[in-house]
C-alpha atoms as a PDB file:
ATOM      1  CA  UNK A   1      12.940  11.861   6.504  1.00  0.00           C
ATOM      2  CA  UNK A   2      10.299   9.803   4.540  1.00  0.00           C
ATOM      3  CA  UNK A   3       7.137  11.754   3.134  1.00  0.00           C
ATOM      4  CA  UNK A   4       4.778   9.173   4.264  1.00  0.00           C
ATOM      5  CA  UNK A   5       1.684  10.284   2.010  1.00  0.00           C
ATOM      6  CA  UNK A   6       3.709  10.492  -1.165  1.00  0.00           C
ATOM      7  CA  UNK A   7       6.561   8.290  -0.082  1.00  0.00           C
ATOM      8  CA  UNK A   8       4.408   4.589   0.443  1.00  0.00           C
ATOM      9  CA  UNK A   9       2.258   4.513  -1.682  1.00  0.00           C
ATOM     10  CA  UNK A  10       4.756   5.811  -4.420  1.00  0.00           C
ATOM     11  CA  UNK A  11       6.814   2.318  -3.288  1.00  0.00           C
ATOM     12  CA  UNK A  12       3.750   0.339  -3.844  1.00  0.00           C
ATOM     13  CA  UNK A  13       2.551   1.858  -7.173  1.00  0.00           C
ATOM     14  CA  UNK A  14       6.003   1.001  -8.437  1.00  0.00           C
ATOM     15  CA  UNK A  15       6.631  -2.111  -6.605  1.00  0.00           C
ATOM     16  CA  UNK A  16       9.774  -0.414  -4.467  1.00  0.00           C
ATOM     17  CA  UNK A  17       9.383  -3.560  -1.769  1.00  0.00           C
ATOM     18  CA  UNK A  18      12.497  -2.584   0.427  1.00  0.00           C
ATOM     19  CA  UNK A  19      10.561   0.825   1.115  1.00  0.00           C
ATOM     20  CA  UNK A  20       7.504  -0.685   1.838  1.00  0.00           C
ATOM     21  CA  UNK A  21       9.361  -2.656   4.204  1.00  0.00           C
ATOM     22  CA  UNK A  22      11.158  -0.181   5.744  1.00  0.00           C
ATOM     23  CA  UNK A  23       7.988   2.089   6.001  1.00  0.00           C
ATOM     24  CA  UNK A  24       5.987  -1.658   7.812  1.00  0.00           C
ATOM     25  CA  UNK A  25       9.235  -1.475  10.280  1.00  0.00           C
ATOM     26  CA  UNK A  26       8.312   1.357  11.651  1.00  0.00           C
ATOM     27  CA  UNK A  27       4.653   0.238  11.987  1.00  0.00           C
ATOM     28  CA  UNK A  28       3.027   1.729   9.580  1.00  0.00           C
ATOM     29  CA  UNK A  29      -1.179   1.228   9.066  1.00  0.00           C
ATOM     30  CA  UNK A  30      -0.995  -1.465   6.130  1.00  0.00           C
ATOM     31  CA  UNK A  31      -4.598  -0.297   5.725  1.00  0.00           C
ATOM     32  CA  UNK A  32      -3.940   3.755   5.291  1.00  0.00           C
ATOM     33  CA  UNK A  33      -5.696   5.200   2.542  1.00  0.00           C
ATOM     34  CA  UNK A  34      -4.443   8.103   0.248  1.00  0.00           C
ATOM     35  CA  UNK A  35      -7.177  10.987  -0.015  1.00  0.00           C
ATOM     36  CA  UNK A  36      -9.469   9.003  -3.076  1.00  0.00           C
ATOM     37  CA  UNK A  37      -9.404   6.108  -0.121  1.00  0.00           C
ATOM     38  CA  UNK A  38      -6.923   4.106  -2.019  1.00  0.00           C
ATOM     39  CA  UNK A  39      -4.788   1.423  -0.025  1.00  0.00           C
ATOM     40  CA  UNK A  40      -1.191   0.445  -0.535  1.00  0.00           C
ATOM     41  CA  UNK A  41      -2.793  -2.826  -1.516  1.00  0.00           C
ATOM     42  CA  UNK A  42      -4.391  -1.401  -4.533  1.00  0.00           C
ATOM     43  CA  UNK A  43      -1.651   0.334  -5.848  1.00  0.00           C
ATOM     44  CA  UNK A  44       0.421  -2.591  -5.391  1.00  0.00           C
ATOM     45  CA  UNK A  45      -2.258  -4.358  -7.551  1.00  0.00           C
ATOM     46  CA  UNK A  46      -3.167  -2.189  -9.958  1.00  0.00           C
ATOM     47  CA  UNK A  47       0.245  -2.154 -11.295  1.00  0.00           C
ATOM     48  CA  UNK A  48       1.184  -5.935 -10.966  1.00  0.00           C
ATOM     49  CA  UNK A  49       3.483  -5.743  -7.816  1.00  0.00           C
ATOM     50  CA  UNK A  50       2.532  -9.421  -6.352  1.00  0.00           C
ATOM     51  CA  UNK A  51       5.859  -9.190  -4.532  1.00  0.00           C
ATOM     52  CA  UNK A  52       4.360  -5.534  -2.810  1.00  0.00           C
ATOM     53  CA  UNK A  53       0.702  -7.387  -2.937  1.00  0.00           C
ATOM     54  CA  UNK A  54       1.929 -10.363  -1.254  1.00  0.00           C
ATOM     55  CA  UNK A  55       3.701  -8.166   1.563  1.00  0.00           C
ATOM     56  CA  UNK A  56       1.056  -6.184   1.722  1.00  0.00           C
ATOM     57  CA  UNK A  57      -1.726  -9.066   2.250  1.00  0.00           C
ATOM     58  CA  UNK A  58       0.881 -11.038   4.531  1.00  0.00           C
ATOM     59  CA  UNK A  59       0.652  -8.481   6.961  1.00  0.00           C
ATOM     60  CA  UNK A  60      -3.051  -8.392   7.148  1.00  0.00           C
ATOM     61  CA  UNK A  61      -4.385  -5.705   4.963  1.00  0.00           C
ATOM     62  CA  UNK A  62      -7.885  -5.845   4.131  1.00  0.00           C
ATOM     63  CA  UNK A  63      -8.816  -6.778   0.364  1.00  0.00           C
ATOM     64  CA  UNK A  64     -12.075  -5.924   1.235  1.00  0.00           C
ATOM     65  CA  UNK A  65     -11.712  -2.204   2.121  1.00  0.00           C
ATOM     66  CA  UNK A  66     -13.564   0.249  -0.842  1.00  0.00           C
ATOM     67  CA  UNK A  67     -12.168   3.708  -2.362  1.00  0.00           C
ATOM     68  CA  UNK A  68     -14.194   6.531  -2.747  1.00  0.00           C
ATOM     69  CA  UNK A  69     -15.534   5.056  -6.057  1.00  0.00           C
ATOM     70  CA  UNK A  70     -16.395   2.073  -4.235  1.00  0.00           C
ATOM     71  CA  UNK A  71     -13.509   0.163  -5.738  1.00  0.00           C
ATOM     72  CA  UNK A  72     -11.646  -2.836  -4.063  1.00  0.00           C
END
Protein backbone atom coordinates (compact mmCIF):
# COMPACT_ATOMS: atom_id res chain seq x y z
CA UNK A 1 0.00 0.00 0.00
CA UNK A 2 1.07 3.55 -1.15
CA UNK A 3 1.90 6.22 1.68
CA UNK A 4 -0.01 8.88 0.02
CA UNK A 5 1.57 11.95 2.00
CA UNK A 6 5.13 10.84 1.47
CA UNK A 7 4.52 8.61 -1.50
CA UNK A 8 3.12 11.58 -4.30
CA UNK A 9 4.67 14.12 -3.74
CA UNK A 10 8.03 12.12 -3.38
CA UNK A 11 7.05 11.01 -7.32
CA UNK A 12 6.67 14.57 -8.22
CA UNK A 13 9.77 16.05 -6.48
CA UNK A 14 11.71 13.46 -8.43
CA UNK A 15 9.76 13.37 -11.53
CA UNK A 16 8.60 9.42 -10.88
CA UNK A 17 5.57 10.05 -13.67
CA UNK A 18 4.27 6.34 -13.69
CA UNK A 19 3.51 6.91 -9.82
CA UNK A 20 1.94 9.99 -10.25
CA UNK A 21 -0.12 8.29 -12.65
CA UNK A 22 -0.93 5.49 -10.85
CA UNK A 23 -1.68 7.65 -7.68
CA UNK A 24 -4.29 10.17 -10.54
CA UNK A 25 -5.90 6.50 -11.34
CA UNK A 26 -7.15 6.14 -8.33
CA UNK A 27 -8.44 9.76 -8.21
CA UNK A 28 -6.33 11.41 -6.34
CA UNK A 29 -6.86 15.55 -5.48
CA UNK A 30 -4.26 16.95 -8.16
CA UNK A 31 -4.59 20.00 -5.91
CA UNK A 32 -3.59 18.28 -2.29
CA UNK A 33 -1.19 20.14 -0.43
CA UNK A 34 1.62 18.69 1.86
CA UNK A 35 1.54 20.39 5.46
CA UNK A 36 3.76 23.87 4.24
CA UNK A 37 0.62 23.95 1.55
CA UNK A 38 2.82 22.76 -1.18
CA UNK A 39 1.11 21.11 -4.36
CA UNK A 40 2.34 18.23 -6.45
CA UNK A 41 2.57 20.95 -9.06
CA UNK A 42 5.27 22.75 -7.27
CA UNK A 43 7.36 20.04 -6.54
CA UNK A 44 7.09 18.91 -9.97
CA UNK A 45 8.37 22.45 -10.83
CA UNK A 46 10.71 23.24 -8.55
CA UNK A 47 12.80 20.43 -9.64
CA UNK A 48 12.31 20.64 -13.52
CA UNK A 49 9.82 17.67 -13.99
CA UNK A 50 7.80 19.29 -17.13
CA UNK A 51 6.83 15.70 -17.94
CA UNK A 52 5.20 15.53 -13.95
CA UNK A 53 4.28 19.49 -14.54
CA UNK A 54 2.63 18.84 -17.70
CA UNK A 55 0.55 15.83 -16.12
CA UNK A 56 -0.02 17.62 -13.39
CA UNK A 57 -1.47 20.91 -15.22
CA UNK A 58 -3.28 18.54 -17.86
CA UNK A 59 -5.42 17.36 -15.31
CA UNK A 60 -6.45 20.68 -14.03
CA UNK A 61 -4.36 21.65 -11.11
CA UNK A 62 -4.39 25.11 -10.14
CA UNK A 63 -1.06 27.21 -10.82
CA UNK A 64 -2.57 29.72 -8.95
CA UNK A 65 -2.95 28.03 -5.52
CA UNK A 66 -0.26 29.73 -2.68
CA UNK A 67 1.89 27.78 0.11
CA UNK A 68 2.09 28.88 3.42
CA UNK A 69 4.83 31.40 2.37
CA UNK A 70 2.55 32.64 -0.13
CA UNK A 71 4.48 30.95 -2.90
CA UNK A 72 2.98 29.73 -6.30
Amino acid sequence: MLNFDADIFDAAEVGDIETVERFWSESIDVDYQDLAGRTLLMYAASNGHIDVFNFLFKHNADASLKDKMGET
